[in-house]
PDB file of N, CA and C in Angstrom:
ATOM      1  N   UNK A   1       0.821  -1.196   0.000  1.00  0.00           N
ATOM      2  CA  UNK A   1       0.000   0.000   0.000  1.00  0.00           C
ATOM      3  C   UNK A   1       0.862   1.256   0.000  1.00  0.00           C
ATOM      4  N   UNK A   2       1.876   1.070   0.824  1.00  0.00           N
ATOM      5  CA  UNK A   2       2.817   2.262   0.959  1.00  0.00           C
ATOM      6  C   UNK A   2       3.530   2.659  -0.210  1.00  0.00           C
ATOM      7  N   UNK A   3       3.984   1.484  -1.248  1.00  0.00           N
ATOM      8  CA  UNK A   3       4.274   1.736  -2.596  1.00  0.00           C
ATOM      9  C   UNK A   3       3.817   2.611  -3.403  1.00  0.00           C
ATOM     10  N   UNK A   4       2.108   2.621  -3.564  1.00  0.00           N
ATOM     11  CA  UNK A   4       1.165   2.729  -4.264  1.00  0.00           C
ATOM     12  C   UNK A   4       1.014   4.226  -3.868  1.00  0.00           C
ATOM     13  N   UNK A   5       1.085   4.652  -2.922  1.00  0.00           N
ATOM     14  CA  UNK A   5       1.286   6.081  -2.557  1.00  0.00           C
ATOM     15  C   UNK A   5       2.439   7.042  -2.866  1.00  0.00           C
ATOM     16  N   UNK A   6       3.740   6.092  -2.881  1.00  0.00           N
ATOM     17  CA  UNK A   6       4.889   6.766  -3.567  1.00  0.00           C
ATOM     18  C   UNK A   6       4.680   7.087  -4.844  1.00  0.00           C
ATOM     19  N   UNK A   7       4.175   5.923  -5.478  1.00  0.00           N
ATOM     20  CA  UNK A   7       3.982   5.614  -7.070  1.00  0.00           C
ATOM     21  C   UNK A   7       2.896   7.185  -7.824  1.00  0.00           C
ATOM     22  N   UNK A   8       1.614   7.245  -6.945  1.00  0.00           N
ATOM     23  CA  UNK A   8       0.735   8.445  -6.745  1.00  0.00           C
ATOM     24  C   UNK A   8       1.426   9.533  -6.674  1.00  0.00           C
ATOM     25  N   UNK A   9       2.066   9.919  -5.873  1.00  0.00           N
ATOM     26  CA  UNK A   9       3.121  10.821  -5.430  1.00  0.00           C
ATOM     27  C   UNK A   9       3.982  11.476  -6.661  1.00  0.00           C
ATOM     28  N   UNK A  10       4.534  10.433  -7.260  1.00  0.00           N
ATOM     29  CA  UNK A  10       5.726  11.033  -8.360  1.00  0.00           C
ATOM     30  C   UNK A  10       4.994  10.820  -9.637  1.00  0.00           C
ATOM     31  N   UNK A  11       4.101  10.384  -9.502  1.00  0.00           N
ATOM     32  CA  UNK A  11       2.992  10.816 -11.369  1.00  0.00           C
ATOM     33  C   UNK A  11       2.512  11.696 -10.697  1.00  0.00           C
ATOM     34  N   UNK A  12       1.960  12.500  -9.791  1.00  0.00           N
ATOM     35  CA  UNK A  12       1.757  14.135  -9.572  1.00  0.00           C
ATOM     36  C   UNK A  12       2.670  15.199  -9.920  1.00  0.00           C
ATOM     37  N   UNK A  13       3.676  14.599  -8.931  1.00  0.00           N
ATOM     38  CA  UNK A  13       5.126  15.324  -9.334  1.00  0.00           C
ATOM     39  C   UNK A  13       5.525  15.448 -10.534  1.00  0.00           C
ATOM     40  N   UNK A  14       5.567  14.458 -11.329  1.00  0.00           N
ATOM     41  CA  UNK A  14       5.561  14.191 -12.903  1.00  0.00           C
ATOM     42  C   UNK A  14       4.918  15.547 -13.754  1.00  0.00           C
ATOM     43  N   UNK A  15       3.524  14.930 -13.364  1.00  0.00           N
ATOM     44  CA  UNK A  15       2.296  15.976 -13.601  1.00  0.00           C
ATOM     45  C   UNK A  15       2.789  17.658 -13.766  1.00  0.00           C
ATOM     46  N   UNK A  16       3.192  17.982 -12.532  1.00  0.00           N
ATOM     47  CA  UNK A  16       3.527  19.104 -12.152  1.00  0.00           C
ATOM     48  C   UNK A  16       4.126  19.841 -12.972  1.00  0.00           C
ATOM     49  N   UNK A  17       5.211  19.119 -12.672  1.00  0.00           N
ATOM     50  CA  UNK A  17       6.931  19.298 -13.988  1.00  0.00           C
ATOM     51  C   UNK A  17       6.208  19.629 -15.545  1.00  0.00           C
ATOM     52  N   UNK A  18       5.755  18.818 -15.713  1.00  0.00           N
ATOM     53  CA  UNK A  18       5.230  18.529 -17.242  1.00  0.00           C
ATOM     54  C   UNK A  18       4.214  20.127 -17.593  1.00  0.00           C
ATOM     55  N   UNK A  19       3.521  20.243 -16.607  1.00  0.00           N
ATOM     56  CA  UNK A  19       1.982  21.319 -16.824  1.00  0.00           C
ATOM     57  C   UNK A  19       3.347  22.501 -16.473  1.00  0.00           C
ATOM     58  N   UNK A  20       4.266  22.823 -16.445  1.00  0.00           N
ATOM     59  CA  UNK A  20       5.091  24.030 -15.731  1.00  0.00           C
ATOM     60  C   UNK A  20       5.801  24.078 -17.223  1.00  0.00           C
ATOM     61  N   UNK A  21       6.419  23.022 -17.416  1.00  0.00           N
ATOM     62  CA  UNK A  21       7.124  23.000 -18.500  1.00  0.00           C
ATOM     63  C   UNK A  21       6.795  23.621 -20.078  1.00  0.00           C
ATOM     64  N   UNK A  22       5.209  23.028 -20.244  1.00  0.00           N
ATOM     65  CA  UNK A  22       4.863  23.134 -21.272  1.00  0.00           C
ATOM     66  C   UNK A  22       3.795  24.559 -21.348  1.00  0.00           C
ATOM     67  N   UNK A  23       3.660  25.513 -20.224  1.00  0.00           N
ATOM     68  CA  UNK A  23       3.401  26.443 -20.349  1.00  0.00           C
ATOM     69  C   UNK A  23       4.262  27.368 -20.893  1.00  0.00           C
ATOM     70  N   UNK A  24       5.780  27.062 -20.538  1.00  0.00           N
ATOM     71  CA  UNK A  24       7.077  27.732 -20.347  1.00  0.00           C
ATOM     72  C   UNK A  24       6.880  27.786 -22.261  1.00  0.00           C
ATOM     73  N   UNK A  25       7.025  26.846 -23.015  1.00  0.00           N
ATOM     74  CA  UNK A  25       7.403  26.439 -23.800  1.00  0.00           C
ATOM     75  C   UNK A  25       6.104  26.933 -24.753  1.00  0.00           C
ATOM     76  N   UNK A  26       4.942  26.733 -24.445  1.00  0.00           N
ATOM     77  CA  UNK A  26       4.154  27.315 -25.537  1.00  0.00           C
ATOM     78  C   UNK A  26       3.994  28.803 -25.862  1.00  0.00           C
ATOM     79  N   UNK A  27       4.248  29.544 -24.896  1.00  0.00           N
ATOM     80  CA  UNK A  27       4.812  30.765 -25.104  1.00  0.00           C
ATOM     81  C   UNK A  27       5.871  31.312 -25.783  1.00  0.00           C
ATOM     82  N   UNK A  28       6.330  30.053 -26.544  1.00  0.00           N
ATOM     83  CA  UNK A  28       7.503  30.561 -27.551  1.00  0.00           C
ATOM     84  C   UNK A  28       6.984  30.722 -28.901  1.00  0.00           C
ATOM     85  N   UNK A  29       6.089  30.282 -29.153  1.00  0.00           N
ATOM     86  CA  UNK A  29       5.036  30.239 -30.188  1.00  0.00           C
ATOM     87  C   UNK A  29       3.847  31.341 -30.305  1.00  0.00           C
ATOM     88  N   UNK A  30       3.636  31.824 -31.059  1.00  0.00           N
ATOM     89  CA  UNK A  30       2.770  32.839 -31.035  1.00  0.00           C
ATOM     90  C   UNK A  30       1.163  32.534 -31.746  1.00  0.00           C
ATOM     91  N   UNK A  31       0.960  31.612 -31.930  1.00  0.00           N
ATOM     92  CA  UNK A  31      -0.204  30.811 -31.968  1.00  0.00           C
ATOM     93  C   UNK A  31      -0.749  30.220 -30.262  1.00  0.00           C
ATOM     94  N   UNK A  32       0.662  29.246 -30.624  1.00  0.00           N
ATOM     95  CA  UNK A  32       0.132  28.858 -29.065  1.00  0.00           C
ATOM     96  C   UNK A  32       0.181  29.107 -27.527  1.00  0.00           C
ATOM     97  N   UNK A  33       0.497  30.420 -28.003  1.00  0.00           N
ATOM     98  CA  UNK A  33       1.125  31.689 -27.056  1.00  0.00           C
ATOM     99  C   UNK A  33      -0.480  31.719 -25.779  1.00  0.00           C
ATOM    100  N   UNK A  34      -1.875  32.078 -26.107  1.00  0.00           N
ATOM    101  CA  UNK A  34      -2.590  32.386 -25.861  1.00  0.00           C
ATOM    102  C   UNK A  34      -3.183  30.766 -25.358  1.00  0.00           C
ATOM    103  N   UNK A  35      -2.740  29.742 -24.864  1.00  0.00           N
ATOM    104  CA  UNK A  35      -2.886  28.270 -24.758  1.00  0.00           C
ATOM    105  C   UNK A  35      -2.758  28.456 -22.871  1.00  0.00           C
ATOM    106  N   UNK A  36      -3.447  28.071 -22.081  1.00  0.00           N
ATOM    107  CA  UNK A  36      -2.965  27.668 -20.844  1.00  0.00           C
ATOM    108  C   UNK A  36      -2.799  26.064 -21.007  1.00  0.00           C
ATOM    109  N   UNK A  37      -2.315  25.357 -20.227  1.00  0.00           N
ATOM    110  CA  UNK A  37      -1.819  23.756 -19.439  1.00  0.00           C
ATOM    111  C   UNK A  37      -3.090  24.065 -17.998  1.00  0.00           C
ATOM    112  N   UNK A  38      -4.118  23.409 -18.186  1.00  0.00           N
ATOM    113  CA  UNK A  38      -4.805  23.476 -16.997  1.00  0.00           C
ATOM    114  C   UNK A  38      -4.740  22.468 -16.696  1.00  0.00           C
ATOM    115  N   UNK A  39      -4.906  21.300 -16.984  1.00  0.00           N
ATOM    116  CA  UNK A  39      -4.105  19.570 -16.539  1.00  0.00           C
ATOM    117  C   UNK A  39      -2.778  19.057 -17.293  1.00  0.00           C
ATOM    118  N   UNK A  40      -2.642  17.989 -16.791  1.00  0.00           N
ATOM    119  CA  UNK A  40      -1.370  17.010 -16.702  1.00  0.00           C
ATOM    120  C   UNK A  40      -1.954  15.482 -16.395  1.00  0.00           C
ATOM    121  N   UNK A  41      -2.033  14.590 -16.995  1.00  0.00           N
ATOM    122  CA  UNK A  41      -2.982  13.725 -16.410  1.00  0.00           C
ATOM    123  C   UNK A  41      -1.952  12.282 -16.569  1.00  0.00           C
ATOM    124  N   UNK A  42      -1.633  11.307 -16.079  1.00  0.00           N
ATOM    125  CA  UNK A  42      -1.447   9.893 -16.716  1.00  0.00           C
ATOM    126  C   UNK A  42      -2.485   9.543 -17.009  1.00  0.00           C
ATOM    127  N   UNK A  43      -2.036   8.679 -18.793  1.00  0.00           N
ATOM    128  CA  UNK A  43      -3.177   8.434 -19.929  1.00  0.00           C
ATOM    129  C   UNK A  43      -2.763   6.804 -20.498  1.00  0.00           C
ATOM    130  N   UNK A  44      -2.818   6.118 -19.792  1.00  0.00           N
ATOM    131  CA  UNK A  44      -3.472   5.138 -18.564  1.00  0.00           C
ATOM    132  C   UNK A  44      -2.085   5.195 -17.638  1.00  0.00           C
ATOM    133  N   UNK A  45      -1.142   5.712 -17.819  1.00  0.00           N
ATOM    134  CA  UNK A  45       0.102   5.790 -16.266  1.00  0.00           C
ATOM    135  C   UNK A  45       0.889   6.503 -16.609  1.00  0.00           C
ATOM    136  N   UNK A  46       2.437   6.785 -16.667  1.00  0.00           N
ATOM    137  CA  UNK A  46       3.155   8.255 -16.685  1.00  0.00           C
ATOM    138  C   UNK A  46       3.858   8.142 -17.610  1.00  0.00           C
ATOM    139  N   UNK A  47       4.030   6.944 -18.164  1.00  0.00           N
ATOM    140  CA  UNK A  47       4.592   6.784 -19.719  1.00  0.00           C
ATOM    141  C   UNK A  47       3.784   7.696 -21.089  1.00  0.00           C
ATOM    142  N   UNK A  48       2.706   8.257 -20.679  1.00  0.00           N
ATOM    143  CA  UNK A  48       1.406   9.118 -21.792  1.00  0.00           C
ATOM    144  C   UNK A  48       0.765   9.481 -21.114  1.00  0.00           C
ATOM    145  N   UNK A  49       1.083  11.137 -21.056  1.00  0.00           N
ATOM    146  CA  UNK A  49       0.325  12.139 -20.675  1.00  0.00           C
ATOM    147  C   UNK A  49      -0.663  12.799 -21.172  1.00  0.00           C
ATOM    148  N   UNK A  50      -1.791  12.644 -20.640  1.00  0.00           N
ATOM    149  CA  UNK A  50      -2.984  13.842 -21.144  1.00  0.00           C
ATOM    150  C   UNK A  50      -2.868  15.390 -21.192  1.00  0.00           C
ATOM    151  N   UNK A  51      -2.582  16.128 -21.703  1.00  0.00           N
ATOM    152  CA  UNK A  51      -2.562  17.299 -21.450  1.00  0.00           C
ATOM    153  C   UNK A  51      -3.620  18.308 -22.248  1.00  0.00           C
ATOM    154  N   UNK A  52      -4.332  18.847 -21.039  1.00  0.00           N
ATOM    155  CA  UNK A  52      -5.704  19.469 -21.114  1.00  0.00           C
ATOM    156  C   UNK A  52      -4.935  21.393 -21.769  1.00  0.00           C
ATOM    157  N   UNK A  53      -5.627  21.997 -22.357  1.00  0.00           N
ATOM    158  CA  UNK A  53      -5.465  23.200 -22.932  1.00  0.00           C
ATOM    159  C   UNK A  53      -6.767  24.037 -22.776  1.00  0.00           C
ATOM    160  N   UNK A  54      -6.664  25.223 -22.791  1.00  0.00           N
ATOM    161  CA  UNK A  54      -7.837  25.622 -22.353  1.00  0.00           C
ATOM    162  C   UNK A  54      -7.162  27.314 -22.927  1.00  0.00           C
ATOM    163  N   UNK A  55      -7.895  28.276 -24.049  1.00  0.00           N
ATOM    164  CA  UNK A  55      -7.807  29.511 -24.147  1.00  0.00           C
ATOM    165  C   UNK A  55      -7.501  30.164 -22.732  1.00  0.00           C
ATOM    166  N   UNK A  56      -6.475  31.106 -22.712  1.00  0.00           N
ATOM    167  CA  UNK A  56      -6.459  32.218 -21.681  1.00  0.00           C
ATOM    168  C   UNK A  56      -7.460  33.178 -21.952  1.00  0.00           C
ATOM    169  N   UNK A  57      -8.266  33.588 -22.954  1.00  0.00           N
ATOM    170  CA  UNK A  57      -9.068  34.404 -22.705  1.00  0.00           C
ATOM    171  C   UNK A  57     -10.084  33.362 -23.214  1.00  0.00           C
ATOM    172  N   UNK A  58     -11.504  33.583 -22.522  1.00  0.00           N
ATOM    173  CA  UNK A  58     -12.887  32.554 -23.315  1.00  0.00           C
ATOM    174  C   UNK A  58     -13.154  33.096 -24.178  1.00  0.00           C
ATOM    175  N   UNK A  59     -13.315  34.327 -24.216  1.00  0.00           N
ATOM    176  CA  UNK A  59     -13.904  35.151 -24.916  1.00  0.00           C
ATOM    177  C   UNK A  59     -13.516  35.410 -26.655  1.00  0.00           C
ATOM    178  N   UNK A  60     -12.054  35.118 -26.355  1.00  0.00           N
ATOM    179  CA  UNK A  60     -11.504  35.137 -27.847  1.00  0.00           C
ATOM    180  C   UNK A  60     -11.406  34.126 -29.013  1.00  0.00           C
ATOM    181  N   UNK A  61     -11.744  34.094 -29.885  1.00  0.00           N
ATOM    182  CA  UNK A  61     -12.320  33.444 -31.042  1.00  0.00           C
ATOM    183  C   UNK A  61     -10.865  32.759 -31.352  1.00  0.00           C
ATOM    184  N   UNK A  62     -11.160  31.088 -31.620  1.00  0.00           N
ATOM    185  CA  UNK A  62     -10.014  30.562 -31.553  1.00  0.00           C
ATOM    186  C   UNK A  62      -9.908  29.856 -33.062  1.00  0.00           C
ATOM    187  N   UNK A  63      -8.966  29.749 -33.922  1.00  0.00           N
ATOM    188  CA  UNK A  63      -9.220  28.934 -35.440  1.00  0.00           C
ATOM    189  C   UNK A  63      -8.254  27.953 -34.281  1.00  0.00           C
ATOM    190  N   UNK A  64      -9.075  26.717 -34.239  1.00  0.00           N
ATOM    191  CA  UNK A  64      -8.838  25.318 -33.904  1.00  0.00           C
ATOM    192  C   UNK A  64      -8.129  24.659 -34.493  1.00  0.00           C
ATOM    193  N   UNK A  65      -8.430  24.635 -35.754  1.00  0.00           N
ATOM    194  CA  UNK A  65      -7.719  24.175 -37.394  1.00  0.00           C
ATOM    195  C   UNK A  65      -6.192  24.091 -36.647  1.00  0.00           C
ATOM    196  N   UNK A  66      -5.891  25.409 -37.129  1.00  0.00           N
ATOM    197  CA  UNK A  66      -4.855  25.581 -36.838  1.00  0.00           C
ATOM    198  C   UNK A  66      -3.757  25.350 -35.686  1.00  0.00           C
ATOM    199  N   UNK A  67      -4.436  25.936 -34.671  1.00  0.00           N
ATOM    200  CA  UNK A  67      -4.030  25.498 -33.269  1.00  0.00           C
ATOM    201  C   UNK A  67      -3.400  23.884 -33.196  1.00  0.00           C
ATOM    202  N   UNK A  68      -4.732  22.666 -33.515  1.00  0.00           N
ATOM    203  CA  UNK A  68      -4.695  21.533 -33.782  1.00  0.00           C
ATOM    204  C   UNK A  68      -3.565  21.220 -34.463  1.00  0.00           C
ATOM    205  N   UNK A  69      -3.259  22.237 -35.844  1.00  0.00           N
ATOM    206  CA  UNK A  69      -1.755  21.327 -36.319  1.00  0.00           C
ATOM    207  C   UNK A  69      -0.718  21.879 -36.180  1.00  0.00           C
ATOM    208  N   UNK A  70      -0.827  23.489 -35.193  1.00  0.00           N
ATOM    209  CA  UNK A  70       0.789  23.598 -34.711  1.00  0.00           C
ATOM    210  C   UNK A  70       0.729  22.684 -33.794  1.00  0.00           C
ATOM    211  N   UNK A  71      -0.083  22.154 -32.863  1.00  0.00           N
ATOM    212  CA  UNK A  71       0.357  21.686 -31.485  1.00  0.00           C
ATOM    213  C   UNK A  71       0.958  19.782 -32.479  1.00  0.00           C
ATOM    214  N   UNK A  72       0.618  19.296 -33.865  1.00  0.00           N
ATOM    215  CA  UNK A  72       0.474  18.396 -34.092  1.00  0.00           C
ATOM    216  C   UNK A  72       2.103  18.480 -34.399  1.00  0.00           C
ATOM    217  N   UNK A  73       2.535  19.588 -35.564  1.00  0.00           N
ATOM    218  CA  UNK A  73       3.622  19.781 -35.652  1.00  0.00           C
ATOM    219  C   UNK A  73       5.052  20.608 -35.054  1.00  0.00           C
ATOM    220  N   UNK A  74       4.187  20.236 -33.421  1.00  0.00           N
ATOM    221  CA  UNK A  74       5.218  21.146 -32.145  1.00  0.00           C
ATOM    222  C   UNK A  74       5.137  20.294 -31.237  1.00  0.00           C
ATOM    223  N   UNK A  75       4.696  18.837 -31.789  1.00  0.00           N
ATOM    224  CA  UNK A  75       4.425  17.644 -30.440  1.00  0.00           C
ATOM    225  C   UNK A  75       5.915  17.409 -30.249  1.00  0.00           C
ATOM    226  N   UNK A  76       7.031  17.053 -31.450  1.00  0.00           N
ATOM    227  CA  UNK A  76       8.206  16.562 -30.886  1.00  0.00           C
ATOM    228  C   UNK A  76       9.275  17.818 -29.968  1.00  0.00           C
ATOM    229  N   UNK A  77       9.020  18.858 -30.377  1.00  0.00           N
ATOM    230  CA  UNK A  77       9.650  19.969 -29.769  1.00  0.00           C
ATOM    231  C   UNK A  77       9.426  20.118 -28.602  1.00  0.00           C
ATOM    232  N   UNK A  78       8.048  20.103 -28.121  1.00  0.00           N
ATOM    233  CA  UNK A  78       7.237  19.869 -26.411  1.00  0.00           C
ATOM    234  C   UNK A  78       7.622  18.958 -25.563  1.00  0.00           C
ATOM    235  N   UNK A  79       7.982  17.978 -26.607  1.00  0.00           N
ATOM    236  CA  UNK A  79       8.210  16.073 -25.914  1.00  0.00           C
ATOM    237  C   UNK A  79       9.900  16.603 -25.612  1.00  0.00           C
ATOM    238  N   UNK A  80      10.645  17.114 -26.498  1.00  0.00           N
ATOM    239  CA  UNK A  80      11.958  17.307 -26.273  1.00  0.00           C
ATOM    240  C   UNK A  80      11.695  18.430 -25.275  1.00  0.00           C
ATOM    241  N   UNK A  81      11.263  19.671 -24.928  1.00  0.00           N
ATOM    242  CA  UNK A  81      11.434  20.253 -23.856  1.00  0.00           C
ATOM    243  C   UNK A  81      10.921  19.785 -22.672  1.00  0.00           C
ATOM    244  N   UNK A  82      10.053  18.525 -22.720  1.00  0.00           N
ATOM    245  CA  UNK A  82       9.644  18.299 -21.286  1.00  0.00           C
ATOM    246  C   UNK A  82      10.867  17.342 -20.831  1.00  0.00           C
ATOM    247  N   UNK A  83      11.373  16.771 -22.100  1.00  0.00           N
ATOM    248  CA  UNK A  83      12.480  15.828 -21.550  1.00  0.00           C
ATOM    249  C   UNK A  83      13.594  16.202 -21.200  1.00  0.00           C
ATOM    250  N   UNK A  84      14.038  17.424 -20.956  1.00  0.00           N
ATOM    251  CA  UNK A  84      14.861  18.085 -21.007  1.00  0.00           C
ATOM    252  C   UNK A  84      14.313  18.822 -19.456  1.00  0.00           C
ATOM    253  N   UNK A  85      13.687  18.551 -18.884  1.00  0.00           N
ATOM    254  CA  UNK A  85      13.333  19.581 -17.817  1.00  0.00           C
ATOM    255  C   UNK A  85      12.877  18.169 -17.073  1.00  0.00           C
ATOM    256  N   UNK A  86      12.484  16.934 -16.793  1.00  0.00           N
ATOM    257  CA  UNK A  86      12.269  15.974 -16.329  1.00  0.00           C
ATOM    258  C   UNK A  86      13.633  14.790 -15.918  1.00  0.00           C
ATOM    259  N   UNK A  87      14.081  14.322 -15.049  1.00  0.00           N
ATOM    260  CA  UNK A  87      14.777  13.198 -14.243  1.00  0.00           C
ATOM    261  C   UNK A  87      14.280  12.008 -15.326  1.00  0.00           C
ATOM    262  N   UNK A  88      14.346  11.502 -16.388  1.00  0.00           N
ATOM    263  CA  UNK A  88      13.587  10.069 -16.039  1.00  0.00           C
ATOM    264  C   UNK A  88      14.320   9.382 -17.686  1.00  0.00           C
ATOM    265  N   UNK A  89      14.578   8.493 -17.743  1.00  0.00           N
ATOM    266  CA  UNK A  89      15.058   6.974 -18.461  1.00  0.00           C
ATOM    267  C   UNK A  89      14.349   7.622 -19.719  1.00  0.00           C
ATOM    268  N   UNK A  90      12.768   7.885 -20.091  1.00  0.00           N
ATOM    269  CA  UNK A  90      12.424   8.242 -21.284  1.00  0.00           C
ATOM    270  C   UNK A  90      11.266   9.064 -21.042  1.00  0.00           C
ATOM    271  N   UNK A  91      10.846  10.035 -21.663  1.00  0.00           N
ATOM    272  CA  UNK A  91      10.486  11.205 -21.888  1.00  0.00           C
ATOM    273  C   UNK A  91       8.720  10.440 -21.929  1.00  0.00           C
ATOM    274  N   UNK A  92       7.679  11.269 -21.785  1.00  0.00           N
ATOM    275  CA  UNK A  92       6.283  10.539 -21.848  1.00  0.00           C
ATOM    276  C   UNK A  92       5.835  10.957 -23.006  1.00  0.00           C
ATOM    277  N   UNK A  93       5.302  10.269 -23.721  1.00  0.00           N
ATOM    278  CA  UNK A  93       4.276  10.733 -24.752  1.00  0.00           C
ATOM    279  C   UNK A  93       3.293  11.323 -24.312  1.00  0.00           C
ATOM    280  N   UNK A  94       3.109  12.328 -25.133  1.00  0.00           N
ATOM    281  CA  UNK A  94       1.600  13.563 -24.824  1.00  0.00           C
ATOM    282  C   UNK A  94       1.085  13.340 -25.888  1.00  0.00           C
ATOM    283  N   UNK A  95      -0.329  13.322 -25.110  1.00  0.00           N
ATOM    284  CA  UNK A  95      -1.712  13.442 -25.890  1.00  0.00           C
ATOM    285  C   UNK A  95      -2.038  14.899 -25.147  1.00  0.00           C
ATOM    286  N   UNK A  96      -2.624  15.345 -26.848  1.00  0.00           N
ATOM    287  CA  UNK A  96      -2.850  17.144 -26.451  1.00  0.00           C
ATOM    288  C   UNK A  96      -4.465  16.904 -26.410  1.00  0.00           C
ATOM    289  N   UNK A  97      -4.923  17.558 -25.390  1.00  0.00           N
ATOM    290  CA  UNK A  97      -7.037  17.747 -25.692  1.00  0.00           C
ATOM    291  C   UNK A  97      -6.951  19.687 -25.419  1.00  0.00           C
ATOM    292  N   UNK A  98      -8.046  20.008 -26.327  1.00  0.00           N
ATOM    293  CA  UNK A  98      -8.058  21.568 -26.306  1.00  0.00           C
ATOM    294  C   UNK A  98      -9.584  21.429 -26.264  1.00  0.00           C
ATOM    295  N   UNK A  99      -9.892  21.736 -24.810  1.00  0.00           N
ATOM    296  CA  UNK A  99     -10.979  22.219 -24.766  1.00  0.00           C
ATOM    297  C   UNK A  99     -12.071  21.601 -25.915  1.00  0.00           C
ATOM    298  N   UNK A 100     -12.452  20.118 -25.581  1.00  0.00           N
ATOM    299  CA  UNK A 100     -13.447  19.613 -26.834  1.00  0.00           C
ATOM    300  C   UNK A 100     -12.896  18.655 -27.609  1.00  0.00           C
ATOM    301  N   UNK A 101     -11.405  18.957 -27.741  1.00  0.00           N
ATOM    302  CA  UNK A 101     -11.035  18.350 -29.521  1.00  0.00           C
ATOM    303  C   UNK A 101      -9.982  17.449 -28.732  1.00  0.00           C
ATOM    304  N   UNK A 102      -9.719  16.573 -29.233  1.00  0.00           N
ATOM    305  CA  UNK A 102      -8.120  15.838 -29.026  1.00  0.00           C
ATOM    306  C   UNK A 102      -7.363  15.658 -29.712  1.00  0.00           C
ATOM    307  N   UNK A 103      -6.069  15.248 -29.720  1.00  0.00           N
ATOM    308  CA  UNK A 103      -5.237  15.351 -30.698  1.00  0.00           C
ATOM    309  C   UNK A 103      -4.085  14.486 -30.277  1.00  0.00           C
ATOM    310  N   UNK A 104      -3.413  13.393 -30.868  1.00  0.00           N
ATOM    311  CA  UNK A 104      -2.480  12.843 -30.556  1.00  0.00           C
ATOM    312  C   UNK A 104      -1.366  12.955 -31.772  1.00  0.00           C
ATOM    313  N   UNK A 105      -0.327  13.730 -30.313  1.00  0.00           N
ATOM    314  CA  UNK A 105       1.051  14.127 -30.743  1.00  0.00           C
ATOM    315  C   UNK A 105       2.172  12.909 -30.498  1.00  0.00           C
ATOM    316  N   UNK A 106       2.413  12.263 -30.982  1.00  0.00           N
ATOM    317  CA  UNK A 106       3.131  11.125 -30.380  1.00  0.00           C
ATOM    318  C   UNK A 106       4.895  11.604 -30.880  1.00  0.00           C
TER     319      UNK A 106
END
């Protein structure tokens, strides 16, 4: 049981790292500049991450289209900056969801 709580513990921590990281990083982009990281999820454990997106403003009119295929063709750049800011043997695959839509960046 005590395992299982460590294990909980460092896919949060994981979590953390990852949702910090990839805020850092979408701000280098000016599309996906206007993108928050409101989750970090294991997508079924910490080897593939869910990562939830959500407009910083609601209000502002978003072309999805687009959004959808920078984040499609900025998945390996994200995967290399989270791996680069993370402790670990191999880097997690992210799955991107924006508010509605999903998108897998592998």
């Amino acid at each position: 049981m005590r395992r299982d709580r460590g294990e909980h513990r460092k896919a949060r921590q994981l979590c953390c790292q990852v949702a910090d990281t990839l805020n850092y990083a979408l701000g280098d982009d000016a599309l996906l500049a206007g993108l928050l990281v409101v989750a970090v999820e294991p997508a079924p454990d910490s080897s593939c991450l869910l990562v939830t997106l959500s407009p910083q403003l609601a209000d502002e009119p978003l072309d999805v289209q687009a959004i959808l295929a920078r984040l499609e063709a900025s998945g390996g750049r994200l995967r290399f900056e989270v791996a680069s800011a993370i402790t670990r043997k191999r880097a997690p695959k992210l799955l991107f969801r924006l508010v509605g839509y999903a998108i897998d960046c592998r």
